[in-house]
PDB file of N, CA and C in Angstrom:
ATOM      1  N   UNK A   1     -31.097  32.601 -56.241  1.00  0.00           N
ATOM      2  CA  UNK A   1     -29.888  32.959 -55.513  1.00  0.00           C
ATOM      3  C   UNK A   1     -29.212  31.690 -55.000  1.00  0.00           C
ATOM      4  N   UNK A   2     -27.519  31.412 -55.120  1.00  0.00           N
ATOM      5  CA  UNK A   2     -27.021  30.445 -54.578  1.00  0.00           C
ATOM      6  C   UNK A   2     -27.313  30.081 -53.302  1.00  0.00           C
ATOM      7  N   UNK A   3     -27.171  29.161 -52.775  1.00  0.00           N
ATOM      8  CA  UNK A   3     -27.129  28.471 -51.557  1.00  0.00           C
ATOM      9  C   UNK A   3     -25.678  28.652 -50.884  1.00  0.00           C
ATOM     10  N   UNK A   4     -25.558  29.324 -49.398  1.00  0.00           N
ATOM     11  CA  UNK A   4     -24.181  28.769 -49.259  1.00  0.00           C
ATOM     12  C   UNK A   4     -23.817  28.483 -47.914  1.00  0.00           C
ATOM     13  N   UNK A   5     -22.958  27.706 -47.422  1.00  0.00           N
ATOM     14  CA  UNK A   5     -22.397  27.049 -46.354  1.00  0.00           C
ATOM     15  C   UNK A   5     -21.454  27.305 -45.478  1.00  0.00           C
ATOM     16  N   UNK A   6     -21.756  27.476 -44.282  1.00  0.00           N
ATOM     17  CA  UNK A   6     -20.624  27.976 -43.164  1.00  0.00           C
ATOM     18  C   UNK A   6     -20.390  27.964 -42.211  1.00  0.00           C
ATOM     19  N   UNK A   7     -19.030  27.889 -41.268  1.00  0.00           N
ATOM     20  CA  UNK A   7     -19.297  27.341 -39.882  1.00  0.00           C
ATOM     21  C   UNK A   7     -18.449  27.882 -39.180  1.00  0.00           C
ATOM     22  N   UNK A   8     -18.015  28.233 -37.795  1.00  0.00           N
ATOM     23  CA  UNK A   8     -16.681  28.769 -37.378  1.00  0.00           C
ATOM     24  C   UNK A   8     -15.443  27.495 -37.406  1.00  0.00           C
ATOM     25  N   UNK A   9     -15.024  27.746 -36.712  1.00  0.00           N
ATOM     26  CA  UNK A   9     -13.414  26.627 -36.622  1.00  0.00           C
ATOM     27  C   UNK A   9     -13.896  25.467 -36.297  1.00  0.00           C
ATOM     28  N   UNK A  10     -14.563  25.474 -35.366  1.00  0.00           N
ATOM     29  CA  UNK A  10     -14.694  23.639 -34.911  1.00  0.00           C
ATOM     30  C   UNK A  10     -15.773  23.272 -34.801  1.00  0.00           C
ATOM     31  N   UNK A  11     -16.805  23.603 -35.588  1.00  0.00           N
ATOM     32  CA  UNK A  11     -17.840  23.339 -36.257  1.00  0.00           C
ATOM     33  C   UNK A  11     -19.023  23.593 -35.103  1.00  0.00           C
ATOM     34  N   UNK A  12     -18.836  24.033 -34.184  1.00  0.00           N
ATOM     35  CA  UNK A  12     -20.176  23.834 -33.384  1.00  0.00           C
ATOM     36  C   UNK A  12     -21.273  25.161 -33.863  1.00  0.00           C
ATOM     37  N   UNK A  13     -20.960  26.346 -34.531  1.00  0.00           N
ATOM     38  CA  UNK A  13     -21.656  27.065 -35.127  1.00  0.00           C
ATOM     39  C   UNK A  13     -22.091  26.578 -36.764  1.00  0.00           C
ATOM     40  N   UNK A  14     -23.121  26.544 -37.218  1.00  0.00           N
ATOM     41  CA  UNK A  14     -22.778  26.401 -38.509  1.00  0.00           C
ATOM     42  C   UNK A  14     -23.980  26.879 -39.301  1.00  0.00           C
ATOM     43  N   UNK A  15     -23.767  27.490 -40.751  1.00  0.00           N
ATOM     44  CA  UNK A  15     -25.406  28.238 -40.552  1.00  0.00           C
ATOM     45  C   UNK A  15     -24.923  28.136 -42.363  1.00  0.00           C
ATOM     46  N   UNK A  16     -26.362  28.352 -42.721  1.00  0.00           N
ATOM     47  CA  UNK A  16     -26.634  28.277 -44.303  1.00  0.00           C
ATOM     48  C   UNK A  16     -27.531  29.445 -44.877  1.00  0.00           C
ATOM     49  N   UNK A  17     -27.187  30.379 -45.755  1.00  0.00           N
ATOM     50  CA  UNK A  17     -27.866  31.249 -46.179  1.00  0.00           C
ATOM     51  C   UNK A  17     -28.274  31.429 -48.106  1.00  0.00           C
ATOM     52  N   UNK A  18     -29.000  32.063 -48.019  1.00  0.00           N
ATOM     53  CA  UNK A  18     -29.039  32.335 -50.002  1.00  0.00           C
ATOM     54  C   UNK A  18     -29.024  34.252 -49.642  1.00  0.00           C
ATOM     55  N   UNK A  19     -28.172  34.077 -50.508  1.00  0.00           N
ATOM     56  CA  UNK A  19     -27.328  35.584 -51.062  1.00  0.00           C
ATOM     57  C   UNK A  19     -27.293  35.695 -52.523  1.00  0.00           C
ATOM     58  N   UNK A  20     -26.581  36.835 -53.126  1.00  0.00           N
ATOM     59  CA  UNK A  20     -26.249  36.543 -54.347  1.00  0.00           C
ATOM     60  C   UNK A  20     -24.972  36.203 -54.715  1.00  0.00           C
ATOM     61  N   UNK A  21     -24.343  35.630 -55.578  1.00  0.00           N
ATOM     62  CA  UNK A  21     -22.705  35.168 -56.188  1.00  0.00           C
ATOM     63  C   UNK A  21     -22.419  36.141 -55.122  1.00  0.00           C
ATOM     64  N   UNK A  22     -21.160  35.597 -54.613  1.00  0.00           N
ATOM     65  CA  UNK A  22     -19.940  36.169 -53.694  1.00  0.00           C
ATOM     66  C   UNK A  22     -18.930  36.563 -54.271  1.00  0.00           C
ATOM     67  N   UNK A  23     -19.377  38.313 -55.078  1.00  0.00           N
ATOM     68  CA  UNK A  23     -17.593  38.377 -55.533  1.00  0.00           C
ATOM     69  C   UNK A  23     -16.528  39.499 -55.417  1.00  0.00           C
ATOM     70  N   UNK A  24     -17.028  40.250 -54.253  1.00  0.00           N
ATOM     71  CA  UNK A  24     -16.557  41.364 -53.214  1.00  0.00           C
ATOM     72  C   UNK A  24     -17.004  41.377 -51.973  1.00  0.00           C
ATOM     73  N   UNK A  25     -16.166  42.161 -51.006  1.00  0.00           N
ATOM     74  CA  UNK A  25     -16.560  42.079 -50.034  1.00  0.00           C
ATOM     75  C   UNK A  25     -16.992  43.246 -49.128  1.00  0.00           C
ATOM     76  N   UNK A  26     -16.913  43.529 -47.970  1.00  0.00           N
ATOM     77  CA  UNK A  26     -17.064  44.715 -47.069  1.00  0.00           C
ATOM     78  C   UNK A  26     -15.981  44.334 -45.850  1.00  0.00           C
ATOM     79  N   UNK A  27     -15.362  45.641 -45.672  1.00  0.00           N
ATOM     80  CA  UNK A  27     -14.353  45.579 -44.162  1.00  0.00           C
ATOM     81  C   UNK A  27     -15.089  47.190 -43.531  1.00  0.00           C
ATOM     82  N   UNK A  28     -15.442  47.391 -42.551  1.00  0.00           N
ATOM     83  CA  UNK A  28     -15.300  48.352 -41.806  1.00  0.00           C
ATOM     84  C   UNK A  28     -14.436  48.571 -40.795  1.00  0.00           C
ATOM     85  N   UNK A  29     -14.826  49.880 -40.728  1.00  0.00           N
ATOM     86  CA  UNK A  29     -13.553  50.813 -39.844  1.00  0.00           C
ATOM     87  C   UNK A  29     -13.975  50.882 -37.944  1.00  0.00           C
ATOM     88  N   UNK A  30     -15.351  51.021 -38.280  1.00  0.00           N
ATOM     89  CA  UNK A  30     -15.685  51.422 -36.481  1.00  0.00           C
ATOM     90  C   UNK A  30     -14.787  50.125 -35.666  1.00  0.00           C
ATOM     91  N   UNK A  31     -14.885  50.187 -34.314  1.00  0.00           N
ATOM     92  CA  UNK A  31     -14.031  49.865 -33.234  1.00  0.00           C
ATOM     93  C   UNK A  31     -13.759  48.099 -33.128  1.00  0.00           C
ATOM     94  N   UNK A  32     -15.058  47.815 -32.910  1.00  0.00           N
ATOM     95  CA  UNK A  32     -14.572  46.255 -33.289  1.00  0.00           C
ATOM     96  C   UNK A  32     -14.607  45.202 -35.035  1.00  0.00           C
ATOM     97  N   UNK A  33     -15.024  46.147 -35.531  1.00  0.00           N
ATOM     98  CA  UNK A  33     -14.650  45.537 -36.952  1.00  0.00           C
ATOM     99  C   UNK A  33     -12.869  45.596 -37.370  1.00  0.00           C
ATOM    100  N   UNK A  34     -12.708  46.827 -36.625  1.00  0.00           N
ATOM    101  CA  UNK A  34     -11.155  46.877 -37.038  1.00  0.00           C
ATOM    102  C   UNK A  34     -10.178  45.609 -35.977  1.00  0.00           C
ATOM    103  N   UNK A  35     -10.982  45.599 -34.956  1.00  0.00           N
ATOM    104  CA  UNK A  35      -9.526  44.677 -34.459  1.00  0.00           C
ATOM    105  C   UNK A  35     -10.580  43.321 -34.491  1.00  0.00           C
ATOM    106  N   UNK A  36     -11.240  43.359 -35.132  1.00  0.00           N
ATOM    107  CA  UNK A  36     -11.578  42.042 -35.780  1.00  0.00           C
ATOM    108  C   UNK A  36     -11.257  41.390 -36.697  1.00  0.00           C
ATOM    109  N   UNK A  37     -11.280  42.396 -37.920  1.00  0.00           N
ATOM    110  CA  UNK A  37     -10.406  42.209 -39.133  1.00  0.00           C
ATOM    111  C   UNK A  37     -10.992  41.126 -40.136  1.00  0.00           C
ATOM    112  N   UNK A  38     -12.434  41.132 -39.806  1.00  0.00           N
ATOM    113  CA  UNK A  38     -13.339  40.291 -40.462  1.00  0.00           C
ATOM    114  C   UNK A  38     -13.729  40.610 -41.777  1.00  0.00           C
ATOM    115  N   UNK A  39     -14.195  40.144 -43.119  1.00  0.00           N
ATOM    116  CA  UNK A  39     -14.189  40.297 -44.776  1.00  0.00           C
ATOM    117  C   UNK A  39     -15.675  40.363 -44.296  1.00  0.00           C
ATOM    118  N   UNK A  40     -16.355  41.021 -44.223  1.00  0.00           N
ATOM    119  CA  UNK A  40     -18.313  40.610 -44.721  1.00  0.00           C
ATOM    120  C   UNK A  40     -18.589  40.691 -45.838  1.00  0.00           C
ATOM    121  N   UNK A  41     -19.548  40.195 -45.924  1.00  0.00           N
ATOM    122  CA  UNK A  41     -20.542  40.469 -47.089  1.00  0.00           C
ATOM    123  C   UNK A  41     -21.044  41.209 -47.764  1.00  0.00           C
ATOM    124  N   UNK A  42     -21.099  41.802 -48.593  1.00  0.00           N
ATOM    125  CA  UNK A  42     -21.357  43.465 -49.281  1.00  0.00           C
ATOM    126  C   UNK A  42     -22.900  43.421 -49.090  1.00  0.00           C
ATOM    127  N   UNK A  43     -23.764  42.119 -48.789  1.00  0.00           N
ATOM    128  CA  UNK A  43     -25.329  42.071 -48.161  1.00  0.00           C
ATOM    129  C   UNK A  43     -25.833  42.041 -47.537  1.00  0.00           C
ATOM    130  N   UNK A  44     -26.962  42.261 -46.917  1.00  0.00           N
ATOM    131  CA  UNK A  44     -27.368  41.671 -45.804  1.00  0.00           C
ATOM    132  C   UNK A  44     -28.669  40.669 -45.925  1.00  0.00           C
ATOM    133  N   UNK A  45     -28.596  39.486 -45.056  1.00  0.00           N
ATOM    134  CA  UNK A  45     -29.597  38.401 -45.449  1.00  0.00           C
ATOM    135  C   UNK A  45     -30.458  38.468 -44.379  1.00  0.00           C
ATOM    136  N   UNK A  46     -31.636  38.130 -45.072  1.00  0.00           N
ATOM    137  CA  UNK A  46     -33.166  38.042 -44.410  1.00  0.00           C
ATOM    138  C   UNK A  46     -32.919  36.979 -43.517  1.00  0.00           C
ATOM    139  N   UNK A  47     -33.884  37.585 -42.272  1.00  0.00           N
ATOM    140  CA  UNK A  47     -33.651  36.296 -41.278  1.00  0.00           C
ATOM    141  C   UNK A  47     -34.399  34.951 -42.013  1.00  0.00           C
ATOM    142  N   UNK A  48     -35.080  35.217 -42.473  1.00  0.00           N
ATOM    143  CA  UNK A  48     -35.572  34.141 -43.109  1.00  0.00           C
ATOM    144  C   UNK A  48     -34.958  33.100 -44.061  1.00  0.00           C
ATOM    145  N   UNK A  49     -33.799  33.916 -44.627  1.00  0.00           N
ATOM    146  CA  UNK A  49     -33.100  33.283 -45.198  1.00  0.00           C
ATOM    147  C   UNK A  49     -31.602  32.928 -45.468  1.00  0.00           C
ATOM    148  N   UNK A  50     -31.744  32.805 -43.928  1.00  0.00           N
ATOM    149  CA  UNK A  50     -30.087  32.160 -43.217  1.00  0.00           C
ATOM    150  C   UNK A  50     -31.377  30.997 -42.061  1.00  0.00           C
ATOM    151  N   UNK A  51     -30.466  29.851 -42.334  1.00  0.00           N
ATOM    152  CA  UNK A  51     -30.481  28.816 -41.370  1.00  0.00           C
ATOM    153  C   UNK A  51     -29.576  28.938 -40.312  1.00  0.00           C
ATOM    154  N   UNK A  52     -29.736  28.887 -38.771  1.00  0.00           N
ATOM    155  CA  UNK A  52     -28.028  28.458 -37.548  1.00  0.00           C
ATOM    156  C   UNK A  52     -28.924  27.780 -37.047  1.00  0.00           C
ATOM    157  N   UNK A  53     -27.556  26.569 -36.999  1.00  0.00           N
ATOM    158  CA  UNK A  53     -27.750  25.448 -36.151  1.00  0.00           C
ATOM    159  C   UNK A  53     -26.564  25.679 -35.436  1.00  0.00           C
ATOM    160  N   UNK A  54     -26.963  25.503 -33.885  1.00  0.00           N
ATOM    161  CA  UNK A  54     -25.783  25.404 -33.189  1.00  0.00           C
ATOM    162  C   UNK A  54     -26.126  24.659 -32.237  1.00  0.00           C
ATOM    163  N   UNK A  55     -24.447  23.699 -31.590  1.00  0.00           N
ATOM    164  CA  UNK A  55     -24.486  22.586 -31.019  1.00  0.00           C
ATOM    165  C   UNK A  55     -24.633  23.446 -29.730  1.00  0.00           C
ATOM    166  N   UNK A  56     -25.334  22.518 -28.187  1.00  0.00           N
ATOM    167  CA  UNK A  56     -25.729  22.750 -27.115  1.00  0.00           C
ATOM    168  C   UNK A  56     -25.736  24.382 -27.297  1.00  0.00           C
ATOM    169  N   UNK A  57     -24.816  24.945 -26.402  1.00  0.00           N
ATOM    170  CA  UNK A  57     -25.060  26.490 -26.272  1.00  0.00           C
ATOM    171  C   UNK A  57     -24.327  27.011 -26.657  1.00  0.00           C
ATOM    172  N   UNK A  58     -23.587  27.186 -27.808  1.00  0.00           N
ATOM    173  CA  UNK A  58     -22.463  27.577 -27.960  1.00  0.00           C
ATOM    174  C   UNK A  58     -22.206  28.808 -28.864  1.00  0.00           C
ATOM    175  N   UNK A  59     -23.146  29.238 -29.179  1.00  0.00           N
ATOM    176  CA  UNK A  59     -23.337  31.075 -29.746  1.00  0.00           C
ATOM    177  C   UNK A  59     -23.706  31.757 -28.423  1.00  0.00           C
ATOM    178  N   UNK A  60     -22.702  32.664 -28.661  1.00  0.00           N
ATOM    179  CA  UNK A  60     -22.778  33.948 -28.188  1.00  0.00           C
ATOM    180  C   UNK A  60     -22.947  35.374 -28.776  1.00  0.00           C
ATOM    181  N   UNK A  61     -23.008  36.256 -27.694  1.00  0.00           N
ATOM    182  CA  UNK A  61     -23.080  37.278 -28.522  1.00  0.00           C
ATOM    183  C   UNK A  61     -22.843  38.603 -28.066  1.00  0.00           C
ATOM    184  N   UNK A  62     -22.133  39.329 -28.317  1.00  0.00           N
ATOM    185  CA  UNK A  62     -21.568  40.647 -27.719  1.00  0.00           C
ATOM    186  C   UNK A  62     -22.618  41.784 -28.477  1.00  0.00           C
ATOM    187  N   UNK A  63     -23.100  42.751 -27.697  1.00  0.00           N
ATOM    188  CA  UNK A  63     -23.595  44.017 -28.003  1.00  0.00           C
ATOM    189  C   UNK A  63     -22.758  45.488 -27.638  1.00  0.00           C
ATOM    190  N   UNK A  64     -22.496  46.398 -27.892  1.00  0.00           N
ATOM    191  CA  UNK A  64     -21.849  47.468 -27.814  1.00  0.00           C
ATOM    192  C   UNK A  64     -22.868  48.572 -27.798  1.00  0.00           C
ATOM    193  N   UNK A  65     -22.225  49.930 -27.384  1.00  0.00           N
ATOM    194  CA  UNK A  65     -23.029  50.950 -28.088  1.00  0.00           C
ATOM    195  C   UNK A  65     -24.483  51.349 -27.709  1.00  0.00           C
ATOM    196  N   UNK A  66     -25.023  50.821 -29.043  1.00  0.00           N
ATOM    197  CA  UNK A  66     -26.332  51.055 -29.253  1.00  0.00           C
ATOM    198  C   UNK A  66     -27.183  50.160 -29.066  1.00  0.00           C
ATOM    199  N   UNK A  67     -26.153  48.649 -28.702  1.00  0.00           N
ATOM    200  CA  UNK A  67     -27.189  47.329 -28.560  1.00  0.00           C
ATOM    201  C   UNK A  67     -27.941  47.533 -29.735  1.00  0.00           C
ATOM    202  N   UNK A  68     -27.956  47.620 -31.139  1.00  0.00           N
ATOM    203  CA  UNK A  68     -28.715  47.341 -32.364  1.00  0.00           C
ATOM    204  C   UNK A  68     -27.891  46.135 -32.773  1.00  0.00           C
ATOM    205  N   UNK A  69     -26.744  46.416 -33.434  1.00  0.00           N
ATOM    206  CA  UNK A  69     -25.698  45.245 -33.375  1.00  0.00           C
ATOM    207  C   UNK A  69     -25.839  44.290 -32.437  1.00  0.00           C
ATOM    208  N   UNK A  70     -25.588  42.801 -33.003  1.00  0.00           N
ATOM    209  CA  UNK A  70     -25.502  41.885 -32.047  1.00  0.00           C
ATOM    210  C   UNK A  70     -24.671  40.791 -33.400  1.00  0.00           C
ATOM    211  N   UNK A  71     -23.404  40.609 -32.671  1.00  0.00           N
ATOM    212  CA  UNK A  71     -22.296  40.148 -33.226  1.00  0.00           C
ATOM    213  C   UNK A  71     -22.087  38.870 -32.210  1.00  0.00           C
ATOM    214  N   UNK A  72     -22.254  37.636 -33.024  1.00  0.00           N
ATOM    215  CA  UNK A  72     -22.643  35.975 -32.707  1.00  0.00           C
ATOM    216  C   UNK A  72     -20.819  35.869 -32.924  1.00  0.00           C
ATOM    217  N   UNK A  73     -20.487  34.719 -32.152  1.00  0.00           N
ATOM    218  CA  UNK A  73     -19.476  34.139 -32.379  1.00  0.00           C
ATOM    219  C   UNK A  73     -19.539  32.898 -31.014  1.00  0.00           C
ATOM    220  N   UNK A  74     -18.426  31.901 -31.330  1.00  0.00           N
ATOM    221  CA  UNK A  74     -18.488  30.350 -31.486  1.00  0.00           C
ATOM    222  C   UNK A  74     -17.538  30.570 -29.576  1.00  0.00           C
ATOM    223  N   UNK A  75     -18.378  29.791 -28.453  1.00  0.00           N
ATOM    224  CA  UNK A  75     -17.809  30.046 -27.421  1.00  0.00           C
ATOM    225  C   UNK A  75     -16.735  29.065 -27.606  1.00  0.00           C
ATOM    226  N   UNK A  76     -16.697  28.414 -28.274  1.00  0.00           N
ATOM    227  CA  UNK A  76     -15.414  27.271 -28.299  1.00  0.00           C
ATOM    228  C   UNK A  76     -14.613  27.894 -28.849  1.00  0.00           C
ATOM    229  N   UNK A  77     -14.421  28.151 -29.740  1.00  0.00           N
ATOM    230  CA  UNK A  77     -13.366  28.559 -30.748  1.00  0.00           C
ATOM    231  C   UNK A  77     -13.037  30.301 -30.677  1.00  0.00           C
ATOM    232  N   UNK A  78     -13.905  30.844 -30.882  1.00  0.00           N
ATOM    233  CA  UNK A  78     -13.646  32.258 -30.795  1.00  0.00           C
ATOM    234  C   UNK A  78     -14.006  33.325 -31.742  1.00  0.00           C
ATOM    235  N   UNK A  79     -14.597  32.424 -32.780  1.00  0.00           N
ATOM    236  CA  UNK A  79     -14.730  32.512 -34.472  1.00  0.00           C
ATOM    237  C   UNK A  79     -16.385  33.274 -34.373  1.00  0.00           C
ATOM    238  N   UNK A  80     -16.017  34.689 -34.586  1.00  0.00           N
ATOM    239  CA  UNK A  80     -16.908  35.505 -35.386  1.00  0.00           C
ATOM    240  C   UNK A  80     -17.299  34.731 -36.471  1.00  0.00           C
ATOM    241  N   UNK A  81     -18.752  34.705 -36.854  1.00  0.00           N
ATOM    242  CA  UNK A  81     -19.792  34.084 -37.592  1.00  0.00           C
ATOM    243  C   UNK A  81     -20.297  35.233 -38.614  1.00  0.00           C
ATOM    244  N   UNK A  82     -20.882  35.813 -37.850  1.00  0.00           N
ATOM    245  CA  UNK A  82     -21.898  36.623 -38.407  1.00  0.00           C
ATOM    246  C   UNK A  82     -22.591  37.595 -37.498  1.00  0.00           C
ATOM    247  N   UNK A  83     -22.763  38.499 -37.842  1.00  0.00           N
ATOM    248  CA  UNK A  83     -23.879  39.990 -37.097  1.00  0.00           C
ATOM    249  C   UNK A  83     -25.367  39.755 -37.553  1.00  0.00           C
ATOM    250  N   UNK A  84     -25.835  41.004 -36.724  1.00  0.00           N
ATOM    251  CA  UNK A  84     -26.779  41.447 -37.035  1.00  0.00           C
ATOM    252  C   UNK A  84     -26.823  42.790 -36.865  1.00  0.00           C
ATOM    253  N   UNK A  85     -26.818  43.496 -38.513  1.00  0.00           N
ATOM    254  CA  UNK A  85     -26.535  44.706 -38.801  1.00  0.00           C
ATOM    255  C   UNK A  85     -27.056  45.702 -38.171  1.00  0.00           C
ATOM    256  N   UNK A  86     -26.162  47.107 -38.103  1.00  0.00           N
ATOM    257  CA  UNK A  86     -26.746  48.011 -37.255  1.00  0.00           C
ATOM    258  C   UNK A  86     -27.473  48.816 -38.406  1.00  0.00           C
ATOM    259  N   UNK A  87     -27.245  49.226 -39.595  1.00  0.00           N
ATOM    260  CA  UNK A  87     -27.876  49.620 -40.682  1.00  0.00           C
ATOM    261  C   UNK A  87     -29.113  49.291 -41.160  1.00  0.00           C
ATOM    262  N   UNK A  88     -29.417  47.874 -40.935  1.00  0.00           N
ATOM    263  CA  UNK A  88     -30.451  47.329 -40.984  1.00  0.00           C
ATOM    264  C   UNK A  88     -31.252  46.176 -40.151  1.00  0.00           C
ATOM    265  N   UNK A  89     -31.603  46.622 -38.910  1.00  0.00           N
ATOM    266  CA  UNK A  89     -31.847  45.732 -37.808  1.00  0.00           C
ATOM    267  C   UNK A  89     -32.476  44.309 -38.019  1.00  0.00           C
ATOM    268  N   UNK A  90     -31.605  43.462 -37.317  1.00  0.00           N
ATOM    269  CA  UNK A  90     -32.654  41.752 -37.635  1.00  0.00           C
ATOM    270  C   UNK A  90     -32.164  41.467 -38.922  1.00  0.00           C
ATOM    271  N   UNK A  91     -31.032  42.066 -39.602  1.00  0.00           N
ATOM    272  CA  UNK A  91     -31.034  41.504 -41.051  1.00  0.00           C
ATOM    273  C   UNK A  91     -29.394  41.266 -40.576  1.00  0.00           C
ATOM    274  N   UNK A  92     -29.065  40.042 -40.725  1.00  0.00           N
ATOM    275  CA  UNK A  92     -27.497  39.613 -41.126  1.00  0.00           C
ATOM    276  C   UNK A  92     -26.294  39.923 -41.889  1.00  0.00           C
ATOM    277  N   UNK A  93     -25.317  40.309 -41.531  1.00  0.00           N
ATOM    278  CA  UNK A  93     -24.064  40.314 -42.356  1.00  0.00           C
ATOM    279  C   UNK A  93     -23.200  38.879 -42.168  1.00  0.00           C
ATOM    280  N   UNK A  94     -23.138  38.634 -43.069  1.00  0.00           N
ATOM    281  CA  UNK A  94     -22.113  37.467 -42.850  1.00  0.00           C
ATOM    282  C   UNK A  94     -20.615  37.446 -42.592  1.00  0.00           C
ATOM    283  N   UNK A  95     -19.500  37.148 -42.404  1.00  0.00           N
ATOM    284  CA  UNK A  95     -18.470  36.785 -42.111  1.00  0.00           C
ATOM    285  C   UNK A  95     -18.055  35.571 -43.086  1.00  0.00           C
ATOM    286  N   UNK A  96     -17.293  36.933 -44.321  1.00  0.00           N
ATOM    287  CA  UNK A  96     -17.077  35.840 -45.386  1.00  0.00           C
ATOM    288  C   UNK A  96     -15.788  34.630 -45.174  1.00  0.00           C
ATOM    289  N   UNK A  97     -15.049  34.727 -44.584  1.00  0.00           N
ATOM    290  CA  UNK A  97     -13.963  34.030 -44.324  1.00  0.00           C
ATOM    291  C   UNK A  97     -14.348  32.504 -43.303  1.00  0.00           C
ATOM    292  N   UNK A  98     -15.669  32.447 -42.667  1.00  0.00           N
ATOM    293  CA  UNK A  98     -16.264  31.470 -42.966  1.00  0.00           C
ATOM    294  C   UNK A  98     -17.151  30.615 -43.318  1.00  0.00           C
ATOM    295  N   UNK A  99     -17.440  31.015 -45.148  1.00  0.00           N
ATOM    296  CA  UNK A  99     -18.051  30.940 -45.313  1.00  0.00           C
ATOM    297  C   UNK A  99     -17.382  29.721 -46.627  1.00  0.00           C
ATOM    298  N   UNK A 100     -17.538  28.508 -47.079  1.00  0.00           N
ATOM    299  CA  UNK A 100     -17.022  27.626 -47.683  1.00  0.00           C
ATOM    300  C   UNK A 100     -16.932  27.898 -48.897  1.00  0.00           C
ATOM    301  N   UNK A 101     -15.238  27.706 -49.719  1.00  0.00           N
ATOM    302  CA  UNK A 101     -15.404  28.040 -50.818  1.00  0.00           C
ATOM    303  C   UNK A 101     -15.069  29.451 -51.126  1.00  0.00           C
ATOM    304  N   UNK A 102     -14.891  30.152 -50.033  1.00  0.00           N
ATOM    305  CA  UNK A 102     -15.259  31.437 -50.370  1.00  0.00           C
ATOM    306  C   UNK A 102     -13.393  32.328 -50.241  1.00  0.00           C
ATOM    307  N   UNK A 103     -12.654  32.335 -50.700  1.00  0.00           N
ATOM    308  CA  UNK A 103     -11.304  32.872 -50.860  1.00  0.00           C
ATOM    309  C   UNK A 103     -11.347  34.255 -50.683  1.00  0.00           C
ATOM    310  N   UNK A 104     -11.027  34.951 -49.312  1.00  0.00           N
ATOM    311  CA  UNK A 104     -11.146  36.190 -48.858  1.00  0.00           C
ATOM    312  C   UNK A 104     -10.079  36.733 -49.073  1.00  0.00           C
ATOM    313  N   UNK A 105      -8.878  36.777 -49.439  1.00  0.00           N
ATOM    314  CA  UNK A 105      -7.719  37.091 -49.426  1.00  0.00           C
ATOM    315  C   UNK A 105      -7.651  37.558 -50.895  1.00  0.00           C
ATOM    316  N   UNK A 106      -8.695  37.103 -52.257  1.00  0.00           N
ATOM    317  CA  UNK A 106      -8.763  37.299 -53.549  1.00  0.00           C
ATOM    318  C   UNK A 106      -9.724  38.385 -53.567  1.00  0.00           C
ATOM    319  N   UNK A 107     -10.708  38.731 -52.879  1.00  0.00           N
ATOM    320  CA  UNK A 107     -11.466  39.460 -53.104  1.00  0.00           C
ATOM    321  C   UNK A 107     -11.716  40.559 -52.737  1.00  0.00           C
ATOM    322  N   UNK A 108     -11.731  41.267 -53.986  1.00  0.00           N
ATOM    323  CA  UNK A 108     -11.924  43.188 -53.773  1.00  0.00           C
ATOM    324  C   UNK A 108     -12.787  43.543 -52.643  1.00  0.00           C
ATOM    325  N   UNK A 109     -12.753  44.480 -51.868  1.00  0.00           N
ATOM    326  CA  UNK A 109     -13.649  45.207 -51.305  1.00  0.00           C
ATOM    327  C   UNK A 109     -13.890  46.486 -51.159  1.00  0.00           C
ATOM    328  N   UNK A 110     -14.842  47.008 -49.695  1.00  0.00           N
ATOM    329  CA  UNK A 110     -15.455  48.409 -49.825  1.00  0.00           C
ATOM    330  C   UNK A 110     -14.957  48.521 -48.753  1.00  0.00           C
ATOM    331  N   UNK A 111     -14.529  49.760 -48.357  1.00  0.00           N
ATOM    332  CA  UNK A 111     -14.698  50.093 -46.568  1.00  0.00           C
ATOM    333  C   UNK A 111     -15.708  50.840 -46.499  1.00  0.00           C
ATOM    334  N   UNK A 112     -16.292  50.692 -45.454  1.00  0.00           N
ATOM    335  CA  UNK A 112     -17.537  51.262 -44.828  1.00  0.00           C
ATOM    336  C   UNK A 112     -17.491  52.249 -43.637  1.00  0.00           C
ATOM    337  N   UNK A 113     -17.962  53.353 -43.505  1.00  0.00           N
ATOM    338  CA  UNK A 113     -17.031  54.315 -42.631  1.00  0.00           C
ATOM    339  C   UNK A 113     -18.032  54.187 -41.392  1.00  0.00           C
ATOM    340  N   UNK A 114     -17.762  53.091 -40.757  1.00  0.00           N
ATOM    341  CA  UNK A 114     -18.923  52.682 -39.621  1.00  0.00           C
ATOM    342  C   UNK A 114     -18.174  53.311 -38.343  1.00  0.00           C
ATOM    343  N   UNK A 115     -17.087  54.125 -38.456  1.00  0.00           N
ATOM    344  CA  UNK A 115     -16.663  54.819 -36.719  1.00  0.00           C
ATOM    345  C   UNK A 115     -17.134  56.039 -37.056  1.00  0.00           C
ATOM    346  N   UNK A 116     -18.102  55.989 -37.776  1.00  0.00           N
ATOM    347  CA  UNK A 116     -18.539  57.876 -37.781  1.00  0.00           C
ATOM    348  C   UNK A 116     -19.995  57.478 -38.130  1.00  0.00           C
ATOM    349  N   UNK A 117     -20.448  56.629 -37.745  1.00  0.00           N
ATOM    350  CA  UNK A 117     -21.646  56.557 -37.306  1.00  0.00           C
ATOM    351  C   UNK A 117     -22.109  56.713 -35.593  1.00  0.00           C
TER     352      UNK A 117
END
């Protein structure tokens, strides 16, 4: 599986995972995916196999709901990273738009009917 590279806006998040080729995506519907407006990943990656490095303290992380979700983003910048799926707990969705290389605006996707969960 490729290797791939990613960081929010001003680099203090930055994390590396192996997935497979990137060549669709996922948008959901529930409450903060929509006014997030974030492309994910049609996968989800093993903790084992995503690297984050982040500078001093600068991930955060909002929980909602059910607190299963736990959605990381960059206290500097503002930049959603990446989750941790409610479908599959401890396992990652990525946030393809920053993810390097990766042209979100070209690529097909799924919606996922996550407000009726």
């Amino acid at each position: 599986m490729p290797v791939y590279q990613g960081s929010c806006h001003c680099g203090n998040v930055r994390f590396s995972f192996h997935a497979p080729e990137i060549v669709e995506g996922v948008r959901c519907n529930c409450s903060i995916c929509e006014k997030k407006g974030a492309m994910m990943g049609n996968f989800v990656v093993d903790p084992s196999d995503i690297d984050i490095q982040v500078s001093d303290d600068f991930l955060a992380t909002y929980e909602f709901a059910t607190h299963i979700a736990k959605h990381h983003f960059c206290k500097q910048c503002g930049i959603y990273t990446f989750h941790q799926a409610l479908r599959k707990p401890g396992h990652y969705r990525v946030h393809l738009g920053c993810v390097d290389g990766v042209d979100v605006l070209a690529l097909p996707y799924e919606l996922i009917d996550g407000a009726s969960l």
